[in-house]
Protein backbone atom coordinates (compact mmCIF):
# COMPACT_ATOMS: atom_id res chain seq x y z
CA UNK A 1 84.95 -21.72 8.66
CA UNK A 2 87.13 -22.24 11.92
CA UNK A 3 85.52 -22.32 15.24
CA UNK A 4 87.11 -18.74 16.26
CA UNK A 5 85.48 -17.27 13.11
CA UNK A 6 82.44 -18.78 13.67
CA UNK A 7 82.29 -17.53 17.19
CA UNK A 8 83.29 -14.05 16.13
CA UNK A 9 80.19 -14.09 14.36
CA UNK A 10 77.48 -15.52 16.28
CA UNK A 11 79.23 -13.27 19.21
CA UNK A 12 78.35 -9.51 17.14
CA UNK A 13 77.39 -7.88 20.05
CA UNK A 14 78.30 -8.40 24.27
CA UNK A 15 76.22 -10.91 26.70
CA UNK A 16 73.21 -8.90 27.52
CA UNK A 17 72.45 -8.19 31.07
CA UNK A 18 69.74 -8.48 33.08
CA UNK A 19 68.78 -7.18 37.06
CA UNK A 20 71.93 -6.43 39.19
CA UNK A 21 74.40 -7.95 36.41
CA UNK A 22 73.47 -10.98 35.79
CA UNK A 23 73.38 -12.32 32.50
CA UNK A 24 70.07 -12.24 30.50
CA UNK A 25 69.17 -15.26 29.01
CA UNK A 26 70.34 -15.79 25.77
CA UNK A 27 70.61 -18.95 23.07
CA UNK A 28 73.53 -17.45 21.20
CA UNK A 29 75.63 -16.91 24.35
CA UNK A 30 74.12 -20.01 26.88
CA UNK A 31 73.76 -22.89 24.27
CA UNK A 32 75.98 -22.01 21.02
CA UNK A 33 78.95 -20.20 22.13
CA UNK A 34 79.69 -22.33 24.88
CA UNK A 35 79.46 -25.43 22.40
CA UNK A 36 82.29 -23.76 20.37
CA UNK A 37 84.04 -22.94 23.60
CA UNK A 38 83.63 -26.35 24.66
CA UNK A 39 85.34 -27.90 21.40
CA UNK A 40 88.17 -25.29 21.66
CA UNK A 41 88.68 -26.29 25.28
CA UNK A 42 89.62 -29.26 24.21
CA UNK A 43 91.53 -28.67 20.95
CA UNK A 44 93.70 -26.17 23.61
CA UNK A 45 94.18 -29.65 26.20
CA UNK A 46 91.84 -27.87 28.70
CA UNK A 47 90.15 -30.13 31.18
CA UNK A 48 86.30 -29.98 30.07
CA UNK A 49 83.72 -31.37 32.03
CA UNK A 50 79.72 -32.47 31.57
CA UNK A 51 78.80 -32.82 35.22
CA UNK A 52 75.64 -31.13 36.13
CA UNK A 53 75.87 -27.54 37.84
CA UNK A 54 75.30 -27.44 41.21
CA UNK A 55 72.73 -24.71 42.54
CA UNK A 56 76.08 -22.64 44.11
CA UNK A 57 78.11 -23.69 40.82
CA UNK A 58 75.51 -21.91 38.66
CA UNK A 59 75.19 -18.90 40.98
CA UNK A 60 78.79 -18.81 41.10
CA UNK A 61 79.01 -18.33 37.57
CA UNK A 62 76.31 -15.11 37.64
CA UNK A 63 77.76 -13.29 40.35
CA UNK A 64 81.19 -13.60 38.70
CA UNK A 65 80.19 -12.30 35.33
CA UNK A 66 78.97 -9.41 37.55
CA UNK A 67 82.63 -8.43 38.49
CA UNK A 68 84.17 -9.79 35.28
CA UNK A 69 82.50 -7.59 33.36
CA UNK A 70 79.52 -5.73 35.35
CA UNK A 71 77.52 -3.39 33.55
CA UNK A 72 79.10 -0.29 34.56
CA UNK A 73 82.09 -0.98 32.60
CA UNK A 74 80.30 -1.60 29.56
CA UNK A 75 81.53 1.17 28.16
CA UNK A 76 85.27 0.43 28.05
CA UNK A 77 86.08 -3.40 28.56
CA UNK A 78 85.91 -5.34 25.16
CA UNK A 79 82.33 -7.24 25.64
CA UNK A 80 83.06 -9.12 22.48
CA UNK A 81 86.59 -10.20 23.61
CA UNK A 82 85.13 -11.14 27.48
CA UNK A 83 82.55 -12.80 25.76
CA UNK A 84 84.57 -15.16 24.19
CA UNK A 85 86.64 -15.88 26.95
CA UNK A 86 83.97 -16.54 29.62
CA UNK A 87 82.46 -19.13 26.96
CA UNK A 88 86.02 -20.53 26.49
CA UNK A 89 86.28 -20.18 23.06
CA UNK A 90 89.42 -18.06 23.48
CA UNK A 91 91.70 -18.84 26.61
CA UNK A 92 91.71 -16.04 29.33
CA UNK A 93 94.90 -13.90 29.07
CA UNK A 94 95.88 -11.63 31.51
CA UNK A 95 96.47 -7.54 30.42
CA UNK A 96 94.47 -8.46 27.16
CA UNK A 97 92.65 -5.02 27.47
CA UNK A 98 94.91 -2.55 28.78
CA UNK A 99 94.26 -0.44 31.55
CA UNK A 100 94.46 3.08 30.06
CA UNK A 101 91.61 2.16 27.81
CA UNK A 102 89.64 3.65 31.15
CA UNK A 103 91.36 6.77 31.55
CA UNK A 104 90.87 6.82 27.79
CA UNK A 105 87.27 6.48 27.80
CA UNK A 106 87.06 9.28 30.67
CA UNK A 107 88.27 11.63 28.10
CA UNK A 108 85.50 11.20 25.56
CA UNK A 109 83.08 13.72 25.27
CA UNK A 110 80.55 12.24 27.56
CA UNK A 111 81.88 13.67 30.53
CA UNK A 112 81.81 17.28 29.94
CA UNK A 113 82.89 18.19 33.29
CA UNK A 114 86.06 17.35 34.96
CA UNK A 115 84.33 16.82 38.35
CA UNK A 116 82.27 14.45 36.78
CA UNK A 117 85.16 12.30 35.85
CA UNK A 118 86.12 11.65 39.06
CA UNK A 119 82.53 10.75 40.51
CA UNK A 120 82.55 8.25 37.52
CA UNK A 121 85.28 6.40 39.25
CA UNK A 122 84.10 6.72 42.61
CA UNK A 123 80.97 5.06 41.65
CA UNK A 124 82.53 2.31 39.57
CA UNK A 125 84.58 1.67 42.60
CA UNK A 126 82.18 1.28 44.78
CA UNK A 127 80.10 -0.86 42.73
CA UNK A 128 82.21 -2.99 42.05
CA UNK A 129 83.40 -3.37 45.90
CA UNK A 130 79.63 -4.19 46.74
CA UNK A 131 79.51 -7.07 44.77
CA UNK A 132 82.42 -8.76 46.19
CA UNK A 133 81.50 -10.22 49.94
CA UNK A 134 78.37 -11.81 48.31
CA UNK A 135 80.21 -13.34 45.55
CA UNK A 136 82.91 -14.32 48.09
CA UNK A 137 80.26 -16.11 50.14
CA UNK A 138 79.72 -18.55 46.97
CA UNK A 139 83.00 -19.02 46.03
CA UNK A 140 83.61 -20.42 49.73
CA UNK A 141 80.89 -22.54 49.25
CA UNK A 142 81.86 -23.93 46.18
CA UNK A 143 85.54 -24.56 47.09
CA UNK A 144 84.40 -26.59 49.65
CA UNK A 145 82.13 -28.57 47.36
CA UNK A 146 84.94 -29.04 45.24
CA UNK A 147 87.05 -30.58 48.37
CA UNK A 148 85.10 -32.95 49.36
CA UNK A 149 84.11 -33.94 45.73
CA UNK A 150 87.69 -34.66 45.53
CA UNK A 151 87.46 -36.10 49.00
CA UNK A 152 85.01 -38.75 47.89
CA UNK A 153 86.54 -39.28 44.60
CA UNK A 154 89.99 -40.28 46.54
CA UNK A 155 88.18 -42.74 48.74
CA UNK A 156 85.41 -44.59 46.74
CA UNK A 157 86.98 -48.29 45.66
CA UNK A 158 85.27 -48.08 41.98
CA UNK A 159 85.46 -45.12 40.41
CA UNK A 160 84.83 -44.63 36.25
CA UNK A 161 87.32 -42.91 33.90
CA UNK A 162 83.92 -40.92 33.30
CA UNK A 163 83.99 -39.37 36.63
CA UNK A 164 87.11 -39.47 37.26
CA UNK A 165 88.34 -36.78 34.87
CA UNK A 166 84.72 -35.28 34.78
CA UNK A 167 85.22 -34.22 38.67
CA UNK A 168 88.94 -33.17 37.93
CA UNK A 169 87.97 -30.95 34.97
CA UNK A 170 84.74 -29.14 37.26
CA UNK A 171 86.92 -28.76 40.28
CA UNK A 172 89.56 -27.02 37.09
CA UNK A 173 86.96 -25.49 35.80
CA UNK A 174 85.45 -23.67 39.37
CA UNK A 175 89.48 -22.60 40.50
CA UNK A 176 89.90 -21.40 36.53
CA UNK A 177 86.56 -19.16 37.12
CA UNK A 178 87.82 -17.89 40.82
CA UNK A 179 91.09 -17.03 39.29
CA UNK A 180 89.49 -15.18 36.58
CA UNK A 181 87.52 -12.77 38.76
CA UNK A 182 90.13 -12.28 41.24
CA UNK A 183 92.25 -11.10 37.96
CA UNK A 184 89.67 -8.81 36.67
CA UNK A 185 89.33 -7.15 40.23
CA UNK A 186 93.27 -6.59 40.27
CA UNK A 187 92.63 -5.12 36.73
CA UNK A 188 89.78 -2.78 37.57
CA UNK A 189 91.77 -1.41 40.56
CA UNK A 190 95.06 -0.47 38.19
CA UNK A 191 92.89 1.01 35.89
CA UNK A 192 91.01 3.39 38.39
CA UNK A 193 94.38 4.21 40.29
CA UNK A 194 95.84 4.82 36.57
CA UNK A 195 93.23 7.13 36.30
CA UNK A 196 93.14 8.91 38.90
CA UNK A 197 97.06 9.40 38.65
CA UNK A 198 96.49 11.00 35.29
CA UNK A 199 93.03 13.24 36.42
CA UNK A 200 95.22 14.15 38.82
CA UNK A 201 97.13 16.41 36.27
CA UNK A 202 95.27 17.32 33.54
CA UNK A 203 92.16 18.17 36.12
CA UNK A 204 93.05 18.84 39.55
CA UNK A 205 90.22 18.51 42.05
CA UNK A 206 91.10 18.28 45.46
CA UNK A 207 87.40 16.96 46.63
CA UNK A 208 86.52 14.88 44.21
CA UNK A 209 89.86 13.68 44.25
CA UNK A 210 89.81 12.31 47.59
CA UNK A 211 86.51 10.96 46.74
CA UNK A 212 87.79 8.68 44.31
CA UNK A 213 90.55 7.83 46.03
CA UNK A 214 88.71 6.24 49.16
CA UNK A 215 86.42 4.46 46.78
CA UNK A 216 89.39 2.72 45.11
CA UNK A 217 90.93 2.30 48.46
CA UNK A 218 88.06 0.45 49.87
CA UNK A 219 87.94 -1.82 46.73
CA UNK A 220 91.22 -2.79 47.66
CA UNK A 221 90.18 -3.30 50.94
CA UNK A 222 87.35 -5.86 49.83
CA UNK A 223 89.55 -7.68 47.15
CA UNK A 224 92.21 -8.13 50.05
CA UNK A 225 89.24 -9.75 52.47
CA UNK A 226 88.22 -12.23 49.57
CA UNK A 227 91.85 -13.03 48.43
CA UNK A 228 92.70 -13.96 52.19
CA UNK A 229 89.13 -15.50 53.41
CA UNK A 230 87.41 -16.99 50.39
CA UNK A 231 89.80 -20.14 51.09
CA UNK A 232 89.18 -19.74 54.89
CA UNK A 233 88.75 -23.08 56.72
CA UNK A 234 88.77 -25.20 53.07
CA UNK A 235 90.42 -28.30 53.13
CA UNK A 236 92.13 -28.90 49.28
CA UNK A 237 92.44 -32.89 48.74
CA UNK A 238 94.69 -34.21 46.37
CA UNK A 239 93.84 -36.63 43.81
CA UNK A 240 96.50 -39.29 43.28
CA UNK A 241 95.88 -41.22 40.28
CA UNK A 242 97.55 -44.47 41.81
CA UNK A 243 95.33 -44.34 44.80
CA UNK A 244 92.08 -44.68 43.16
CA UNK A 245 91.06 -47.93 41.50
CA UNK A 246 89.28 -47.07 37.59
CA UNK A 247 86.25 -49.11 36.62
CA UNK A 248 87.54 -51.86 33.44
CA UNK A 249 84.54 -51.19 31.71
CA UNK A 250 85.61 -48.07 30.26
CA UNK A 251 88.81 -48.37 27.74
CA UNK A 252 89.26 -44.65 26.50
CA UNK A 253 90.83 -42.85 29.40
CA UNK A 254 89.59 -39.53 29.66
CA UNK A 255 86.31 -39.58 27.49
CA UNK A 256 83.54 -38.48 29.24
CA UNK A 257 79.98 -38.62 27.98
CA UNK A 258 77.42 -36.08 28.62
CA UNK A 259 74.26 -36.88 31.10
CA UNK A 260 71.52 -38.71 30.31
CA UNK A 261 68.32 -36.89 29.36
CA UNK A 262 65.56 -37.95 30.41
């Protein structure tokens, strides 16, 4: 059995969720998928890395799952398919669930009024655009964690092939994560204004219309502020390989081991 198939299995249902979107501890999706992730990671070439978490790194990852996939949209983005991604055992492809599938799932027979349709957006809208300035406070944080690991890494005169590439792959894996949500908030925004565009037809309503529209508009708004300020006042430090003098007790370049336990 490959590692995708054994993922699709172990996967059968979508990360539960616990208290303002955060994931609900889970075996299955905290311990075995991201093992699998982890060895397709690196069958793919993607920088992997077994540094510890920092307290902002974990939090990061929490309030991002919350936007990537927050539980308001569980009806219409692919949990299995986000699943897998945010574990790494598939890559993350933009447009891999397309927007219509929202205006598709307004259609369904659990919104039996047209009005209702419209508040459905508004709301989704707005939640989402509530749970960007706190996640954008992180992400600053971490970003400038990440510089002046890099910082440190340039300047130290004995630094291990160990963490070396382990500091390289976190600081890859942190900007892979930001991307990610700032992707699925650029999604969520096409699919609303897609919807709305196509309410606007079958089910004119002038109120609710507007409604929806200035909920969408000041998701926008938000996603702008974090695109522009979460990299406010960072300083990014390059890491030149030739500048930085390996340890010679390590011979295979680019293994890292995982940490002790004690």
């Amino acid at each position: 059995m490959t590692i995708l198939a054994l993922a699709l299995l172990v996967s059968g249902c979508a990360r539960p969720s616990g208290d303002f979107g955060r994931a609900k501890p889970s075996f299955v999706h905290d311990k075995a998928m991201p093992l699998l992730g982890e060895q397709n990671a690196r069958l793919r070439g993607d920088p992997v890395s077994k540094f510890n978490f920092t307290n902002d790194e974990k939090l990061l990852r929490d309030l991002s799952w919350g936007l990537i996939r927050p539980p308001h949209a569980n009806d219409w983005i692919g949990g299995t398919i986000a699943e897998l991604s945010r574990t790494r055992v598939l890559p993350e492809v933009e447009g891999r669930i397309p927007p219509d599938l929202y205006y598709q799932f307004l259609r369904t027979d659990q919104f039996q009024s047209s009005d209702a349709r419209y508040d459905r957006i508004a709301a989704d809208a707005n939640g989402d655009a509530e749970l960007v300035p706190p996640y954008c406070i992180v992400a600053k944080r971490v970003m400038a964690t990440d510089s002046e690991r890099l910082r440190v890494l340039a300047t130290k005169q004995v630094v291990t092939e160990e963490v070396y590439e382990g500091a390289k792959a976190r600081v890859w894996e942190n900007r892979a994560l930001i991307g990610w949500v700032g992707q699925a908030l650029r999604f969520r925004i096409a699919a609303y204004q897609r919807a709305i565009e196509a309410l606007e037809v079958e089910t004119p309503s002038q109120d609710r219309l507007w409604k929806a529209n200035s909920a969408v508009r000041t998701l926008e708004g938000e996603v702008r502020l974090a695109e522009t300020n979460c990299n406010e006042g960072i300083t990014r430090v390059s890491v030149d390989d030739d500048k930085i003098r390996r340890s010679r007790i390590y011979s295979n370049w680019g293994t890292e081991r995982p940490p002790l336990v004690k």
